[in-house]
C-alpha atoms as a PDB file:
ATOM      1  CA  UNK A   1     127.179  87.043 124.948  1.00  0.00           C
ATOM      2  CA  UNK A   2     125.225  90.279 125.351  1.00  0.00           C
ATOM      3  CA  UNK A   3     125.663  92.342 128.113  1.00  0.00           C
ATOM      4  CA  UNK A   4     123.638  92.540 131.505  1.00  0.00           C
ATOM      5  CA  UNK A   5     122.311  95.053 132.472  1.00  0.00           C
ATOM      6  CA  UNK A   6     124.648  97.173 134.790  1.00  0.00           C
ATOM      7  CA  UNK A   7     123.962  98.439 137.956  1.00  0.00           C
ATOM      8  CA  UNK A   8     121.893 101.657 137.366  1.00  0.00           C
ATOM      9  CA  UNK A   9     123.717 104.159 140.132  1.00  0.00           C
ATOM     10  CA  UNK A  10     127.136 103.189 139.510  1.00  0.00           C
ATOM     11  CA  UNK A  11     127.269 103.413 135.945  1.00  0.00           C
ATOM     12  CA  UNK A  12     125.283 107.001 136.233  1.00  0.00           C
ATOM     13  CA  UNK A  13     127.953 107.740 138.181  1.00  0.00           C
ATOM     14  CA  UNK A  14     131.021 106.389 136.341  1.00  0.00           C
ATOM     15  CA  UNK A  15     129.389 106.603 132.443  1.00  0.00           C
ATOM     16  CA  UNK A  16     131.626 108.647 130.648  1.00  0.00           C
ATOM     17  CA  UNK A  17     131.772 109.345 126.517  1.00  0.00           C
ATOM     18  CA  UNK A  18     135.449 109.287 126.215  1.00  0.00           C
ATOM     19  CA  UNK A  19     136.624 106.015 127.215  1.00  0.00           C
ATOM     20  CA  UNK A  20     139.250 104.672 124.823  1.00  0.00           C
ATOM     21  CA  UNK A  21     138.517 102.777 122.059  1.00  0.00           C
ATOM     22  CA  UNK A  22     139.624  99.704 119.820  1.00  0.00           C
ATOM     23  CA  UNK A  23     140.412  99.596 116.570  1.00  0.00           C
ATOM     24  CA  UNK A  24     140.700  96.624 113.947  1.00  0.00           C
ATOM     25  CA  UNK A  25     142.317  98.757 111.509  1.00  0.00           C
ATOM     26  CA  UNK A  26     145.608  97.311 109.786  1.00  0.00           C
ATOM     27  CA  UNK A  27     148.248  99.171 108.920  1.00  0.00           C
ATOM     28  CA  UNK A  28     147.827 101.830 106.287  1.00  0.00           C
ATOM     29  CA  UNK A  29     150.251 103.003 103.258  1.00  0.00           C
ATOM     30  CA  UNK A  30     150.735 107.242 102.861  1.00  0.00           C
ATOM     31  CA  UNK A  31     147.971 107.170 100.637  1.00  0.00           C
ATOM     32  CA  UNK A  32     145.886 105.347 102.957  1.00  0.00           C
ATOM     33  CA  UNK A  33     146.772 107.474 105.759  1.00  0.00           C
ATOM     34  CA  UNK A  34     146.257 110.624 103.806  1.00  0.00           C
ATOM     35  CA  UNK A  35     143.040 109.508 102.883  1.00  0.00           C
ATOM     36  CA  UNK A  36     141.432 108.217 106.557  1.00  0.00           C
ATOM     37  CA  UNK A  37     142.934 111.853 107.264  1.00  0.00           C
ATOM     38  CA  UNK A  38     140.889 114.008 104.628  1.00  0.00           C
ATOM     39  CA  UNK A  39     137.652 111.256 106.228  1.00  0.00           C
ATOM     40  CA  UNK A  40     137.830 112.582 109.642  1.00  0.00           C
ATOM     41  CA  UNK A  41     138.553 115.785 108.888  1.00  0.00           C
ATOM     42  CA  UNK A  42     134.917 115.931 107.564  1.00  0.00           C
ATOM     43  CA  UNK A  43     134.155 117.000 111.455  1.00  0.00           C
ATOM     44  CA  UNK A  44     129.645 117.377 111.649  1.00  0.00           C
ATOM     45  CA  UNK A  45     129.153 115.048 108.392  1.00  0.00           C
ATOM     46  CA  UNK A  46     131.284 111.482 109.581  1.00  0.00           C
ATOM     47  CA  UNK A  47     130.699 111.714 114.120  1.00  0.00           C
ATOM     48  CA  UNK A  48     129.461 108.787 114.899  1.00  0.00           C
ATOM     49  CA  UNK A  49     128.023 110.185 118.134  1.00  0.00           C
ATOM     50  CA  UNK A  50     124.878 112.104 118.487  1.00  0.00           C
ATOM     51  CA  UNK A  51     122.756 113.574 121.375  1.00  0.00           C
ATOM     52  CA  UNK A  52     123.755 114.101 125.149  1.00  0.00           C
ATOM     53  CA  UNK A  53     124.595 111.382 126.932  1.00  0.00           C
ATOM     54  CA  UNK A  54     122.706 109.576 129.693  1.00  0.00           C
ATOM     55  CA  UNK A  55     118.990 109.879 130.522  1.00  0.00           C
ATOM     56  CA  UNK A  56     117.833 113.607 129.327  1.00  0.00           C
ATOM     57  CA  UNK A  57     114.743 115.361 128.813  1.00  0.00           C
ATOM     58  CA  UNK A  58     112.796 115.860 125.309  1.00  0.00           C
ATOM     59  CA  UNK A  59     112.335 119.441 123.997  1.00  0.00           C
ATOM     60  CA  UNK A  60     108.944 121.052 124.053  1.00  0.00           C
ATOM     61  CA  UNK A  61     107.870 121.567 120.339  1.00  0.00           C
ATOM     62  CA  UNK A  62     107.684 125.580 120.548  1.00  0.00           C
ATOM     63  CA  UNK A  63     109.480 127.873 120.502  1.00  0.00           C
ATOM     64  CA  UNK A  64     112.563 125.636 119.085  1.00  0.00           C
ATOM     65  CA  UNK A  65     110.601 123.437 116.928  1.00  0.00           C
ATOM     66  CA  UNK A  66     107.069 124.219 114.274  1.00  0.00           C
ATOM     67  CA  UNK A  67     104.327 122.403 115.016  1.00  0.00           C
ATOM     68  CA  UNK A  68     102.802 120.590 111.399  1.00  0.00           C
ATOM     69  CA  UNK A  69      99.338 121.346 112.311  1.00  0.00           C
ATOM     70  CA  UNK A  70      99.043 117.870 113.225  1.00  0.00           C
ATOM     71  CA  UNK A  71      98.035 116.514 116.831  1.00  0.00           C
ATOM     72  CA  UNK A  72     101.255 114.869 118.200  1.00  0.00           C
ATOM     73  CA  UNK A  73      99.946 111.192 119.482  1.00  0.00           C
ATOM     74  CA  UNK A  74     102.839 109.494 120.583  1.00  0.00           C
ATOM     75  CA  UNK A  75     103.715 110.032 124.283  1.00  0.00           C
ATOM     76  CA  UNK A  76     106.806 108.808 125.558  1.00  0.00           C
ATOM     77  CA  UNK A  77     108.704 108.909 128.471  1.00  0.00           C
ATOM     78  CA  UNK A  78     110.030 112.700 129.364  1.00  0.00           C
ATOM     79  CA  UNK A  79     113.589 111.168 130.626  1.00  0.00           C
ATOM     80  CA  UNK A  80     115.178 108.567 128.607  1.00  0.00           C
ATOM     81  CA  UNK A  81     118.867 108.146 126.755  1.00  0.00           C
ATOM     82  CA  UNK A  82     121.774 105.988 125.772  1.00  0.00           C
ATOM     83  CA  UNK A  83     125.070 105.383 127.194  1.00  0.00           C
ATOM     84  CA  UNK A  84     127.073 103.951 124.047  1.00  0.00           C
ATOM     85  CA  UNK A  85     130.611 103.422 126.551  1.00  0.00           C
ATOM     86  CA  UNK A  86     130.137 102.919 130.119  1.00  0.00           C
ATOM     87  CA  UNK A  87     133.809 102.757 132.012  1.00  0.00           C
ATOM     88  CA  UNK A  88     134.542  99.304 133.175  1.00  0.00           C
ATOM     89  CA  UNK A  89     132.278  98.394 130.259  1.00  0.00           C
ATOM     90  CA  UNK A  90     133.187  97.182 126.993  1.00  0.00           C
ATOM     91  CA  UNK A  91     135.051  99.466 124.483  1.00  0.00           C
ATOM     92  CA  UNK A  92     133.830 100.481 121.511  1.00  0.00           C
ATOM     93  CA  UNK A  93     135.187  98.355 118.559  1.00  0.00           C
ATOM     94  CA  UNK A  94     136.030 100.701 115.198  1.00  0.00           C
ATOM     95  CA  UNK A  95     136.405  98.986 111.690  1.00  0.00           C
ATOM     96  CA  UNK A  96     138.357 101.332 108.773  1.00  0.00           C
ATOM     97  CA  UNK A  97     138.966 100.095 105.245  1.00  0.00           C
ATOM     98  CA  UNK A  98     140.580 102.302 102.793  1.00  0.00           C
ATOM     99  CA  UNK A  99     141.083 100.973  99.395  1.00  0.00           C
ATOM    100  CA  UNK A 100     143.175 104.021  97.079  1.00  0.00           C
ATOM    101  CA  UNK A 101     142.863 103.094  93.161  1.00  0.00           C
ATOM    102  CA  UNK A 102     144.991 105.764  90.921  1.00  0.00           C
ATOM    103  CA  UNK A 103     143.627 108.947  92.062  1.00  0.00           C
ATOM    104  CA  UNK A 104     140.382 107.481  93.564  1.00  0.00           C
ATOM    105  CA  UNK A 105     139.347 106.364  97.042  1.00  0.00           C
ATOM    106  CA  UNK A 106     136.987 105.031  99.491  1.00  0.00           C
ATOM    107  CA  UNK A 107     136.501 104.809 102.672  1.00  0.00           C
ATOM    108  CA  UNK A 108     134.165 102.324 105.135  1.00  0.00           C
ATOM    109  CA  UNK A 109     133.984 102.678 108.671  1.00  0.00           C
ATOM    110  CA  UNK A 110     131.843 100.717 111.133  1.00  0.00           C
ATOM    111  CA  UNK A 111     131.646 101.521 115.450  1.00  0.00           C
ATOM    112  CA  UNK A 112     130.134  99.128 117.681  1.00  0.00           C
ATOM    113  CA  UNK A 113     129.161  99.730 121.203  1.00  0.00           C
ATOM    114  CA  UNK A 114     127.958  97.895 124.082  1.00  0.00           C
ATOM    115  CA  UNK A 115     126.407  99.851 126.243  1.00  0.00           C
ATOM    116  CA  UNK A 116     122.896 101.083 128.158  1.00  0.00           C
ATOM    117  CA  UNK A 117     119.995 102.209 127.280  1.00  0.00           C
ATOM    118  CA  UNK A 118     118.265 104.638 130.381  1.00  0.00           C
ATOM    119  CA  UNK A 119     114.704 105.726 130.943  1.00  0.00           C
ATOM    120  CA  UNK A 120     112.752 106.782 133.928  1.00  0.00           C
ATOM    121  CA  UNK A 121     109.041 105.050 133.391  1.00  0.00           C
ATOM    122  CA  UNK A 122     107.755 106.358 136.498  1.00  0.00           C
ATOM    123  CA  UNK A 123     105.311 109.405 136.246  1.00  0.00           C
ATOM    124  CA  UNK A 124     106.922 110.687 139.587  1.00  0.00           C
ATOM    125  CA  UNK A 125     108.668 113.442 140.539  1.00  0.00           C
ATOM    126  CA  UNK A 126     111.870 111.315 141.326  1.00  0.00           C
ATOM    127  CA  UNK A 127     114.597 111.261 138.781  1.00  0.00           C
ATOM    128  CA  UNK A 128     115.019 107.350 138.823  1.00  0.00           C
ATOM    129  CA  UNK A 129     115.398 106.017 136.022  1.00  0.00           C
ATOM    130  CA  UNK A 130     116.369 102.331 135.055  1.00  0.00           C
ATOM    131  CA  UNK A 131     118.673 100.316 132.336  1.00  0.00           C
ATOM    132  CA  UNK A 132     118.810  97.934 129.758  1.00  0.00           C
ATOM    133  CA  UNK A 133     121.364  96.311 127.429  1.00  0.00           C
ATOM    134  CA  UNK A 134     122.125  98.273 124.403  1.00  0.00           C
ATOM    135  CA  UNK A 135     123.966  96.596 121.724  1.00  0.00           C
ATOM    136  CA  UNK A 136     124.072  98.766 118.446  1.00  0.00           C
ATOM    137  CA  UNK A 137     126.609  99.856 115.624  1.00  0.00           C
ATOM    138  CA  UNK A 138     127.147 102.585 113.170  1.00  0.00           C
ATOM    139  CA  UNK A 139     128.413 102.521 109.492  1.00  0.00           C
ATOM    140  CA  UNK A 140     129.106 105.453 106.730  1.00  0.00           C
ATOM    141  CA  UNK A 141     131.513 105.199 103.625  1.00  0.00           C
ATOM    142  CA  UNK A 142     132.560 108.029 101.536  1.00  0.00           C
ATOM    143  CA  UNK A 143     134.406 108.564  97.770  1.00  0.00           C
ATOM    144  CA  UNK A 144     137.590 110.897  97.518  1.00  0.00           C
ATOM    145  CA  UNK A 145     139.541 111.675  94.201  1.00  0.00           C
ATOM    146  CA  UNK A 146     143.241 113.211  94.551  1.00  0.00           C
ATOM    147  CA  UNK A 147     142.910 116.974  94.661  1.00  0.00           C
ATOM    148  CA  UNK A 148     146.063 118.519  95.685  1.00  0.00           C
ATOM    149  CA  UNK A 149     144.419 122.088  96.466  1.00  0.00           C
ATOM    150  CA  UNK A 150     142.605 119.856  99.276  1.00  0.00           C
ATOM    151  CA  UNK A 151     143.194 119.395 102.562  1.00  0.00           C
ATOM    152  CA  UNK A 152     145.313 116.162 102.876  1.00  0.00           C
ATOM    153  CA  UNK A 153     145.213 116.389  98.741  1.00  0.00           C
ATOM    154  CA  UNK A 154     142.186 114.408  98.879  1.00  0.00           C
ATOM    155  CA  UNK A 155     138.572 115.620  98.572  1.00  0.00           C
ATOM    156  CA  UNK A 156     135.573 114.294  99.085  1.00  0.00           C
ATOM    157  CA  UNK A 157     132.883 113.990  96.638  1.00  0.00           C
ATOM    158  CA  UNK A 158     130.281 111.596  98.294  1.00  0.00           C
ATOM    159  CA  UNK A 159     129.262 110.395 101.712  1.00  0.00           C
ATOM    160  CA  UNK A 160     126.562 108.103 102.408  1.00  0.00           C
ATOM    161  CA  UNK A 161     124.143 108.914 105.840  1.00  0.00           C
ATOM    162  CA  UNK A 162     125.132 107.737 109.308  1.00  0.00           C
ATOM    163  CA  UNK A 163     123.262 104.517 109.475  1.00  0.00           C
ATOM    164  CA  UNK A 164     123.413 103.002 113.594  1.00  0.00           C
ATOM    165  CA  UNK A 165     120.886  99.400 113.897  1.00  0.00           C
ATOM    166  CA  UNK A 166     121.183  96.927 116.549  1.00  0.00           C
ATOM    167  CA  UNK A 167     124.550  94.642 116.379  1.00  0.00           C
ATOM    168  CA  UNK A 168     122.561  91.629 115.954  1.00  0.00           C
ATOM    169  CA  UNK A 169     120.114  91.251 112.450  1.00  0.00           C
ATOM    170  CA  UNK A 170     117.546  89.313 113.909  1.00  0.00           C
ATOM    171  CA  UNK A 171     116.344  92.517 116.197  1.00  0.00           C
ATOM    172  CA  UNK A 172     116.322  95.011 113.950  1.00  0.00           C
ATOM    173  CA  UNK A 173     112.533  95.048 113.881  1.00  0.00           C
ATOM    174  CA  UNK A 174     112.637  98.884 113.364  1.00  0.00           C
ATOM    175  CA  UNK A 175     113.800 100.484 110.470  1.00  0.00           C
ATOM    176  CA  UNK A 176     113.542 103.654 108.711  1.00  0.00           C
ATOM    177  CA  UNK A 177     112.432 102.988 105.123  1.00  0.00           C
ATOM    178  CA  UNK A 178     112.701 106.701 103.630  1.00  0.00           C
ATOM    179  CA  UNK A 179     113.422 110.531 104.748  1.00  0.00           C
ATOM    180  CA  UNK A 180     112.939 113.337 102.860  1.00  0.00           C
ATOM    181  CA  UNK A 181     114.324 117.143 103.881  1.00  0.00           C
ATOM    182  CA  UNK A 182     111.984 119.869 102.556  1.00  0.00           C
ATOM    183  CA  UNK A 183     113.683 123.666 103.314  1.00  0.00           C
ATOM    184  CA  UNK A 184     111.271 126.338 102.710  1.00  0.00           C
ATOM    185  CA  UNK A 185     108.431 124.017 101.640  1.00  0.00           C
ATOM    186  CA  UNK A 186     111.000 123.200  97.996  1.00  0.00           C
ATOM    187  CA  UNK A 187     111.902 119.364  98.617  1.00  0.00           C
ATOM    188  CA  UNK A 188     115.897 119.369  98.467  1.00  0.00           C
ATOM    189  CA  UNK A 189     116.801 115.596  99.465  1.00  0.00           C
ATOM    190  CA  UNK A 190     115.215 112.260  99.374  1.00  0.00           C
ATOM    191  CA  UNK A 191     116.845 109.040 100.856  1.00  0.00           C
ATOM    192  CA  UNK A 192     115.141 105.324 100.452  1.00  0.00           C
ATOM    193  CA  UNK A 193     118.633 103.845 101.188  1.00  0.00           C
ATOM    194  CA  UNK A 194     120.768 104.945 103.948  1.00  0.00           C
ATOM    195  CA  UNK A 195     123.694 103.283 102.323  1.00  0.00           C
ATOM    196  CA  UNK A 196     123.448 104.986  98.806  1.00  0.00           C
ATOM    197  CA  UNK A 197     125.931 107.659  97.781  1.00  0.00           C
ATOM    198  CA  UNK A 198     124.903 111.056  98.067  1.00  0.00           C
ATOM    199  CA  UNK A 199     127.075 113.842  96.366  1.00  0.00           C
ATOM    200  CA  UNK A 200     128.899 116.703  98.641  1.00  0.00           C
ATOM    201  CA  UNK A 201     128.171 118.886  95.798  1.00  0.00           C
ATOM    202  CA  UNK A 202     125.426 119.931  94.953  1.00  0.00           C
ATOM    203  CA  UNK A 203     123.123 116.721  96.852  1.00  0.00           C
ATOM    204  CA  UNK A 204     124.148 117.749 100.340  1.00  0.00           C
ATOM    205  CA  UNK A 205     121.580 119.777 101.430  1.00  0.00           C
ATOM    206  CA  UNK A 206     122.451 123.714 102.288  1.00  0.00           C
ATOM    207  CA  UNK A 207     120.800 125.712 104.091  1.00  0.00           C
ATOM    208  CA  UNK A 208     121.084 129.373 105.343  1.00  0.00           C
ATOM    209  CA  UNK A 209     119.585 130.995 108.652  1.00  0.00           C
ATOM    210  CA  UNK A 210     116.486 131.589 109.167  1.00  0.00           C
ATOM    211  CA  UNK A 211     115.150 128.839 107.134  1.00  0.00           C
ATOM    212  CA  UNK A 212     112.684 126.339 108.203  1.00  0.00           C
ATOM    213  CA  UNK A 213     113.648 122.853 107.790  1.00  0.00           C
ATOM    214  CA  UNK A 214     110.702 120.344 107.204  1.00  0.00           C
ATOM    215  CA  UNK A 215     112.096 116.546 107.839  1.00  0.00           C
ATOM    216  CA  UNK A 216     109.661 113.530 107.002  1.00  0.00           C
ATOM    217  CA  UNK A 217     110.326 109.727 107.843  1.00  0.00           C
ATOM    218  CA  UNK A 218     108.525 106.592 107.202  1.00  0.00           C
ATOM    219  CA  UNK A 219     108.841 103.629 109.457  1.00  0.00           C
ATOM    220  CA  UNK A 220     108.128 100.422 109.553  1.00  0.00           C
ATOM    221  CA  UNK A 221     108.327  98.030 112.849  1.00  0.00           C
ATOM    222  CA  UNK A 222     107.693  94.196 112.762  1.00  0.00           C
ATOM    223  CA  UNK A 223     108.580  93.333 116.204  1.00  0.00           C
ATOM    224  CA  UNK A 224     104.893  92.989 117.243  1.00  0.00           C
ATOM    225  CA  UNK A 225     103.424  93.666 120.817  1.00  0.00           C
ATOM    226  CA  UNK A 226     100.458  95.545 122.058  1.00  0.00           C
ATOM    227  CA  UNK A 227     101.513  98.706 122.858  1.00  0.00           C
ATOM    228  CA  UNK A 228      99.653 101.690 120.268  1.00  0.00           C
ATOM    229  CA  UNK A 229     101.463 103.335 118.972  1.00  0.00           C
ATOM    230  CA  UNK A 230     103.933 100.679 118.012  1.00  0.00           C
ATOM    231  CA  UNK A 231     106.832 103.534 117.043  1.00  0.00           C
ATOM    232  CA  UNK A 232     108.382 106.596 118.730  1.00  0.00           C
ATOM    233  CA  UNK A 233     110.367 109.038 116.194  1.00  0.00           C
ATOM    234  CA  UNK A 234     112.705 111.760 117.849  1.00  0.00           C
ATOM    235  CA  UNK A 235     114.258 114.003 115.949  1.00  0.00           C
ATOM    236  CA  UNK A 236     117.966 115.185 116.893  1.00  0.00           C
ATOM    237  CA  UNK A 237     119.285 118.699 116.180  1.00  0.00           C
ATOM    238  CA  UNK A 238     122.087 120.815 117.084  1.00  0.00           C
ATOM    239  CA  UNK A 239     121.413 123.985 114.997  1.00  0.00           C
ATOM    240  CA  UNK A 240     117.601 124.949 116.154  1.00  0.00           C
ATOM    241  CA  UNK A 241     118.756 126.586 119.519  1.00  0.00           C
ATOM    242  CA  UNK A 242     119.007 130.505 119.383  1.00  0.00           C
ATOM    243  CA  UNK A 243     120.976 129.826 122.556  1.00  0.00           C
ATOM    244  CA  UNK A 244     123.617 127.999 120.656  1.00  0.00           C
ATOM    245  CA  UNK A 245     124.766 124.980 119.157  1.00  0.00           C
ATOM    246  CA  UNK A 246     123.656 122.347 121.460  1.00  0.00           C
ATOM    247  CA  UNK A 247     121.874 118.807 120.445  1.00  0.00           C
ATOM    248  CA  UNK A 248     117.894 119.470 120.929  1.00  0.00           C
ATOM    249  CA  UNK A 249     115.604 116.450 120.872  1.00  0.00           C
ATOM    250  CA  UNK A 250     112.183 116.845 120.189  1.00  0.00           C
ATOM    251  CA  UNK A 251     108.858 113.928 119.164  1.00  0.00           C
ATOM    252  CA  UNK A 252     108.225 114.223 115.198  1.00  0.00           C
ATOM    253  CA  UNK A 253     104.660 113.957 114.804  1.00  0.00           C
ATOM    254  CA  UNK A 254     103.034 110.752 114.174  1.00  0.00           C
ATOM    255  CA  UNK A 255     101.048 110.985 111.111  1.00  0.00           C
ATOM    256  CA  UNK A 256      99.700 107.678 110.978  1.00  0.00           C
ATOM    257  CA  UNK A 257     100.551 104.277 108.874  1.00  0.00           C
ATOM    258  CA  UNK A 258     103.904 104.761 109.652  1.00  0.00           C
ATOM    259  CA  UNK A 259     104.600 108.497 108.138  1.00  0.00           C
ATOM    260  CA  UNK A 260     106.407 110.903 110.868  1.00  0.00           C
ATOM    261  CA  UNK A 261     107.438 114.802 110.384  1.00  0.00           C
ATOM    262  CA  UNK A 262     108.482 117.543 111.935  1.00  0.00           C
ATOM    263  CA  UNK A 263     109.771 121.185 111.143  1.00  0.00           C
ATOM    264  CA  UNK A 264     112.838 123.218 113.067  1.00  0.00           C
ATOM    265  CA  UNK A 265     114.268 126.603 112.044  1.00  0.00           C
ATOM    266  CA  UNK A 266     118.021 127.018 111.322  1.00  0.00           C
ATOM    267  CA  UNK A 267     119.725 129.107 113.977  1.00  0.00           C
ATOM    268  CA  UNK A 268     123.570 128.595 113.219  1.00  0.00           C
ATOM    269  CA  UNK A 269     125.886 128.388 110.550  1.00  0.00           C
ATOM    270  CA  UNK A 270     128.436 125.073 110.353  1.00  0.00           C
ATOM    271  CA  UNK A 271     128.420 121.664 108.840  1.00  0.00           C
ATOM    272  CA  UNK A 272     126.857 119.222 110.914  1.00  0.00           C
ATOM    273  CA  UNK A 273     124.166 116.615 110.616  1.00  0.00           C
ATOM    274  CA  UNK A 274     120.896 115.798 112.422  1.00  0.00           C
ATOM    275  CA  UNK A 275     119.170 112.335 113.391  1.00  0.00           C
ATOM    276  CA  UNK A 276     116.044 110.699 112.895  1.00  0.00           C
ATOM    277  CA  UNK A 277     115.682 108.012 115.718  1.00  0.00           C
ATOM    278  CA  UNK A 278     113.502 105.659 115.603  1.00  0.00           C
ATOM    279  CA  UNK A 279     112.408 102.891 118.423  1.00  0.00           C
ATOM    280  CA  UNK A 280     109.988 100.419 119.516  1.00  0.00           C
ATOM    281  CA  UNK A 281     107.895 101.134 121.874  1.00  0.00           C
ATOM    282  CA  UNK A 282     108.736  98.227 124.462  1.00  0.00           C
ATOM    283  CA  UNK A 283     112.372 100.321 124.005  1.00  0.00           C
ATOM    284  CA  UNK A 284     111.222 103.227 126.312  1.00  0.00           C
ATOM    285  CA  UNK A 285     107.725 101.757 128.026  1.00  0.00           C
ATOM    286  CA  UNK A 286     109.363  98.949 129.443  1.00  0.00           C
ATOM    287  CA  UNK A 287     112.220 100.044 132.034  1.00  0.00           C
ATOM    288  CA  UNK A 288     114.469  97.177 132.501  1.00  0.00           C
ATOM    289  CA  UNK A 289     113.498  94.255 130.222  1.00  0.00           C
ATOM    290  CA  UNK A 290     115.848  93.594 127.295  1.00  0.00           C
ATOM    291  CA  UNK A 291     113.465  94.991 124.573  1.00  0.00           C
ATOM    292  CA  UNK A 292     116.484  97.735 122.810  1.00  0.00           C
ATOM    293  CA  UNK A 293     115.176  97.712 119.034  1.00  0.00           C
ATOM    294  CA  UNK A 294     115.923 101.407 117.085  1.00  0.00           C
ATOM    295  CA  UNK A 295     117.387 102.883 113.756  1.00  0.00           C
ATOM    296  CA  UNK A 296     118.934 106.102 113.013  1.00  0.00           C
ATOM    297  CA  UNK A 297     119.803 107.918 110.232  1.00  0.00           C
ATOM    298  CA  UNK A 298     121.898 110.847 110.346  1.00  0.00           C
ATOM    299  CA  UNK A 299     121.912 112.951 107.401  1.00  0.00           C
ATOM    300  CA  UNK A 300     124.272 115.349 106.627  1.00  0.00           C
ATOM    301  CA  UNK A 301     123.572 119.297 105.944  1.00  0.00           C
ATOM    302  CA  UNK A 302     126.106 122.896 105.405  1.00  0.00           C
ATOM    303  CA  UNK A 303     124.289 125.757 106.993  1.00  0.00           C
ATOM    304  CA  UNK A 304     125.995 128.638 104.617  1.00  0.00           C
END
């Protein structure tokens, strides 16, 4: 049964990210252990959480973000945002499998939530804004080999992206078909499959200060409706703020027929990832109805 939605000032009030979780895990053996270790270690590449939490406002493209030359089209709500664990709400429910063969190992892990999805549709000056059910889930797996210079004596040598859809198949309507990350204009990653193993070394892209950071996505979105555009694309960052490391989300330009893109210069050094997040447009248009349809793909990056 899916959630109704809650009541919109007490769970503002009470929503907080660190409510405890489930796990289905079973036990694990040393090696197990060791491994699952070495996997969360990977702190940036495997959180399964991105963004602030709650209802928050959009970044203005300059002076964080470089404008494509392209007119931005899509316009979107200026407050809107999820709450993955709500207290007094469901918990979020985590699935591990480690499977160790000889000096080999992978790892699968899966997070479901139950939670809310918040936007303020009015074009007010009130801060009001209203829920809807969110039901969605995230899954990544990774490859270690036995390495006993490595932390844990495991290291890894493949991840694949953070991949979050909606819990059940039959609405995700939305999905992100490709991304590529361009860093000085030279094209240094392309994804078609957000399940396919990508190589730490040398796939993972690196970058270094200073360096802008082009990021293009193609969507596709079959839940129908009348609203034009059909799609909103955000793009999540944490290391575009000269400020500091803080998550920044800003509109990637619509380029038509279901191309997106936008560029952001690296500010930071650290291992991290960003998100391109993807929604319907009923998602943020419509305040209260049950209409939560989105993909995101976060991909990993080293800033050296």
């Amino acid at each position: 049964m899916r959630t109704s939605t809650l009541a919109l000032a007490g769970a503002i009030a009470v929503a907080l990210a660190g409510t405890a979780c489930s796990d289905s895990s079973t036990a694990l053996n040393t090696d197990q252990t060791q491994v699952l270790a070495a996997y969360e270690g990977l702190t940036g590449y495997t959180d399964y959480e991105f963004g602030d939490s709650g209802a928050i406002a959009s970044t203005p493209t300059a002076p964080l973000f470089l404008s494509s030359g392209v007119q931005d089209t899509a316009i979107a709500p200026l407050f809107w945002g999820r709450l993955r664990v709500v207290r007094g709400g469901p918990r979020p429910v985590f699935s591990r499998t480690v499977v160790v063969q000889g000096d080999s190992a992978w790892v699968t892990r899966g997070v479901t939530f139950e939670g809310i999805f918040l936007v303020d549709t009015s074009t007010d000056a009130v801060f009001n804004p209203t829920a809807k059910p969110l039901a969605d889930g995230v899954q990544q797996r990774a490859v270690f080999v036995r390495d006993p210079a490595a932390s844990r004596g495991w290291r890894a040598v493949a991840l694949t992206l953070l991949n979050w859809q909606n819990t059940d198949v039959s609405r995700r309507t939305v999905q992100i078909r490709n991304v590529a990350v361009y860093v000085n204009d030279s094209l240094r990653l392309a994804v078609d499959n957000p399940d396919s193993l990508i190589a730490i070394d040398p796939v993972i892209p690196r970058f270094r200060e200073g360096d802008t950071v082009k990021v293009t996505a193609h969507v596709d979105n079959s839940t129908g409706g009348t609203f034009s555009p059909t799609t909103f694309v955000f793009l999540h960052v944490r290391h575009a703020d000269p400020s500091g490391i803080r998550w920044r989300r800003v509109p990637m330009q619509d380029n038509g027929n279901g191309d997106f893109e936008r560029r952001w210069v690296v500010r930071h050094t650290g291992r991290d990832r960003f998100v391109v997040d993807a929604l319907d447009a009923a998602t943020l248009v419509l305040g209260t109805a049950d209409t939560y349809r989105s993909n995101e793909w976060g991909i990993p990056f080293r800033v050296q």
